[in-house]
C-alpha atoms as a PDB file:
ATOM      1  CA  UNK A   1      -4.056   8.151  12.243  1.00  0.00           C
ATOM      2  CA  UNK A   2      -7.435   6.900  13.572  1.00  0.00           C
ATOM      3  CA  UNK A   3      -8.299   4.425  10.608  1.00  0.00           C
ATOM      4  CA  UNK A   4      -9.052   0.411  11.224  1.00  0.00           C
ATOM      5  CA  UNK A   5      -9.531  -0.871   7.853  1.00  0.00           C
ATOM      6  CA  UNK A   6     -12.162  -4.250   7.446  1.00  0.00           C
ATOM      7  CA  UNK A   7     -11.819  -6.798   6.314  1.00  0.00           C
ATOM      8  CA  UNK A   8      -9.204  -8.019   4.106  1.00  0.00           C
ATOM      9  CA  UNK A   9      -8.553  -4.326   3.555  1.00  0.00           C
ATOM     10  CA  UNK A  10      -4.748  -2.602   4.084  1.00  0.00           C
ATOM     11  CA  UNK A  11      -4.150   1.126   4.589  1.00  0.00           C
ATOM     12  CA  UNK A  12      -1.148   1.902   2.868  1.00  0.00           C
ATOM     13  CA  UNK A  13       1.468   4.841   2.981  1.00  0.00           C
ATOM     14  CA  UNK A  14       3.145   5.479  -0.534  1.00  0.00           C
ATOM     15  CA  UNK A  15       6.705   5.869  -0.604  1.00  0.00           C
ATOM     16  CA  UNK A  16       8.093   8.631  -3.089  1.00  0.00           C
ATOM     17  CA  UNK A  17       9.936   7.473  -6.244  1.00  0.00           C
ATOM     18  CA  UNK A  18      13.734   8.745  -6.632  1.00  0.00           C
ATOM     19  CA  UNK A  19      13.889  11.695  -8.500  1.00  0.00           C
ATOM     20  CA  UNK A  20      16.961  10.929 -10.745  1.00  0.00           C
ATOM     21  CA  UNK A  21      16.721   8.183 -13.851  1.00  0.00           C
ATOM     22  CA  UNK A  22      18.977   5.805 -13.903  1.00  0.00           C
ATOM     23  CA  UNK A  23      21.371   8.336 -16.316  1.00  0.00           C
ATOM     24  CA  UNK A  24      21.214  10.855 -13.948  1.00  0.00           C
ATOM     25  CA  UNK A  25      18.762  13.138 -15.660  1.00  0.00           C
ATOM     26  CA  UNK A  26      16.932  14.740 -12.464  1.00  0.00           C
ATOM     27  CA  UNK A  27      13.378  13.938 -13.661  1.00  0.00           C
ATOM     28  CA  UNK A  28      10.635  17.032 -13.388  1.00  0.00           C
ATOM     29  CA  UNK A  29       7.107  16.570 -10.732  1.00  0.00           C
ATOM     30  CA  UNK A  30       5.006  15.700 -13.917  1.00  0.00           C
ATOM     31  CA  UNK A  31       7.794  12.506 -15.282  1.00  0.00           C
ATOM     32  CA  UNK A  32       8.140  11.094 -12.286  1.00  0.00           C
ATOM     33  CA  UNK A  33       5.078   8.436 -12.310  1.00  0.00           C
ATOM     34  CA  UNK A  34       2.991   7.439  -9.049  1.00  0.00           C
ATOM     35  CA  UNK A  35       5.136   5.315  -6.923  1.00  0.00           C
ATOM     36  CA  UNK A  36       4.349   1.418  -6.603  1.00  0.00           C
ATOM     37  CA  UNK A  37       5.738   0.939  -3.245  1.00  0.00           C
ATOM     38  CA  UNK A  38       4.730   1.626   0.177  1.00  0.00           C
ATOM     39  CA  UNK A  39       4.696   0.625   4.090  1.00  0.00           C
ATOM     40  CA  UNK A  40       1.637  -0.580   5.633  1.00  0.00           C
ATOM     41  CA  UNK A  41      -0.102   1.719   8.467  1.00  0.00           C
ATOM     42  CA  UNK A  42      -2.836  -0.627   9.099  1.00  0.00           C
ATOM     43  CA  UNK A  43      -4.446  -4.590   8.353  1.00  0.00           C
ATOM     44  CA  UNK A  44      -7.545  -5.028   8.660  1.00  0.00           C
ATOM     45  CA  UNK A  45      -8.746  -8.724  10.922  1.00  0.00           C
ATOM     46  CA  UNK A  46      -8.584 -10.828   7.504  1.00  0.00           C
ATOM     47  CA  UNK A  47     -11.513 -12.029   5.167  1.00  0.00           C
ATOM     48  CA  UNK A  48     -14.136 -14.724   6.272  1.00  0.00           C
ATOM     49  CA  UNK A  49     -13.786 -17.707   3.969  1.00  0.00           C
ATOM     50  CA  UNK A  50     -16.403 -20.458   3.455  1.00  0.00           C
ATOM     51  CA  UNK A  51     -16.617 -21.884   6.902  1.00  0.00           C
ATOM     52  CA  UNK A  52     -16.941 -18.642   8.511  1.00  0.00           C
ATOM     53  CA  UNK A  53     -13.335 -18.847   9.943  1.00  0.00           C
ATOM     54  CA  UNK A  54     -10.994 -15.486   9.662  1.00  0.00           C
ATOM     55  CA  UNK A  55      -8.411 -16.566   6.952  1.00  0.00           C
ATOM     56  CA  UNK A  56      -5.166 -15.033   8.140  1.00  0.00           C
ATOM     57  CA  UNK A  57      -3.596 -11.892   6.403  1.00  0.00           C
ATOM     58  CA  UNK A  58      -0.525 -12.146   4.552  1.00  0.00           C
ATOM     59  CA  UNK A  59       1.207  -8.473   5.502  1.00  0.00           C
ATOM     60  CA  UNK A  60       1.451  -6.478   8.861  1.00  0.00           C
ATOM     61  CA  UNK A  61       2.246  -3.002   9.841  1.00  0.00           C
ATOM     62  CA  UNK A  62       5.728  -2.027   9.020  1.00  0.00           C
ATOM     63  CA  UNK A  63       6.056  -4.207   5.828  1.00  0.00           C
ATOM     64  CA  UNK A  64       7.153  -2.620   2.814  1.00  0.00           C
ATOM     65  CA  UNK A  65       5.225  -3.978  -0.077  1.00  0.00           C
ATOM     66  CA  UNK A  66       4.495  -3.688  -3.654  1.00  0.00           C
ATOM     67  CA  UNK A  67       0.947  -3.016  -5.147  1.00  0.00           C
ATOM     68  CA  UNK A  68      -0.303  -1.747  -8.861  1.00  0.00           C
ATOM     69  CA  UNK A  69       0.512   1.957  -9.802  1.00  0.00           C
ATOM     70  CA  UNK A  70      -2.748   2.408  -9.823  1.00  0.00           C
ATOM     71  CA  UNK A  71      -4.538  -0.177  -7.794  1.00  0.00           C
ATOM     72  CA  UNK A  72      -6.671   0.668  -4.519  1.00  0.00           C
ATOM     73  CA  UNK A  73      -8.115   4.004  -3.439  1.00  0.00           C
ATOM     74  CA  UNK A  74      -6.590   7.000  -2.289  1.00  0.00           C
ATOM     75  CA  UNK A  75      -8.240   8.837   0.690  1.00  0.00           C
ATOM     76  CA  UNK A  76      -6.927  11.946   2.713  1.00  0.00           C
ATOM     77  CA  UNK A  77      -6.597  11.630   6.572  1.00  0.00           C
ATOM     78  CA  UNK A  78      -5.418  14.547   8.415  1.00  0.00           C
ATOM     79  CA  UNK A  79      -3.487  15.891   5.598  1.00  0.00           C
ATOM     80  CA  UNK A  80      -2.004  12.730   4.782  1.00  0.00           C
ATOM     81  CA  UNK A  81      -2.157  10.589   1.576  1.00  0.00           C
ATOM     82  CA  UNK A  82      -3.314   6.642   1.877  1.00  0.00           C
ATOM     83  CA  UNK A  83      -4.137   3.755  -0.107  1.00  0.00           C
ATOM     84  CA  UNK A  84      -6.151   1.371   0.851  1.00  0.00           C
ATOM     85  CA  UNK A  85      -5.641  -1.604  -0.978  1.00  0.00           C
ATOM     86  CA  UNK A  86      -7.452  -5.290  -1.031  1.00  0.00           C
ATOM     87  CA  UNK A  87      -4.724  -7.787   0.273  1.00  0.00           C
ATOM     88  CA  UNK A  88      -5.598  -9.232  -3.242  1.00  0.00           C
ATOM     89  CA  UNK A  89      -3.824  -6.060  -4.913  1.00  0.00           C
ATOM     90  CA  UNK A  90      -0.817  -6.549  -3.205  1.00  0.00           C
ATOM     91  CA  UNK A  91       1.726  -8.619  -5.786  1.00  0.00           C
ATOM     92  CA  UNK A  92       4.517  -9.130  -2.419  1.00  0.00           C
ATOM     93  CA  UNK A  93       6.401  -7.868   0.255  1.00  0.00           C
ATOM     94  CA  UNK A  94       9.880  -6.514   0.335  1.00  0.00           C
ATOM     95  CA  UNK A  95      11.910  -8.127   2.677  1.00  0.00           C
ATOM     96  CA  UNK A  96      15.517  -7.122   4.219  1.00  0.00           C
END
């Protein structure tokens, strides 16, 4: 992927949402909502704060993190879904 997001911009890479509930009922394409997770492709340098200094971004590439269902804009890179997201519309990151 040839994207450098700006800013205090991430690209993200959703990750799909299991297809059973938690009964077991195998859920169809059009129940299963849009997944809320995903691992970050790409961080942009950070947002300039008052000063002019680059403040620091919270998430790098690998993390798994958790944003709104419906938060950010998708885009289509080579065939391949993305969110980017504001660092501000991520709520945290899932750690191991």
């Amino acid at each position: 992927m040839k994207l450098r997001p700006l800013h205090d911009k991430v690209v993200v890479e959703r990750q799909e949402e299991e297809k059973t509930s938690a009964g077991g009922i195998i859920l169809s394409g059009n129940a299963t909502e849009k997944p809320s997770q995903g691992k970050v492709i790409a961080v942009g340098p950070g947002k300039k704060n008052d000063s002019g200094d680059v403040a620091q971004m919270g998430v790098s590439v690998g993390d798994t993190v958790i944003f709104g269902q419906y938060g950010g804009s998708e885009v289509k890179i080579d065939g391949q879904e993305y969110l980017i997201l504001g660092e501000s519309d991520i709520f945290g990151v899932i750690e191991s």
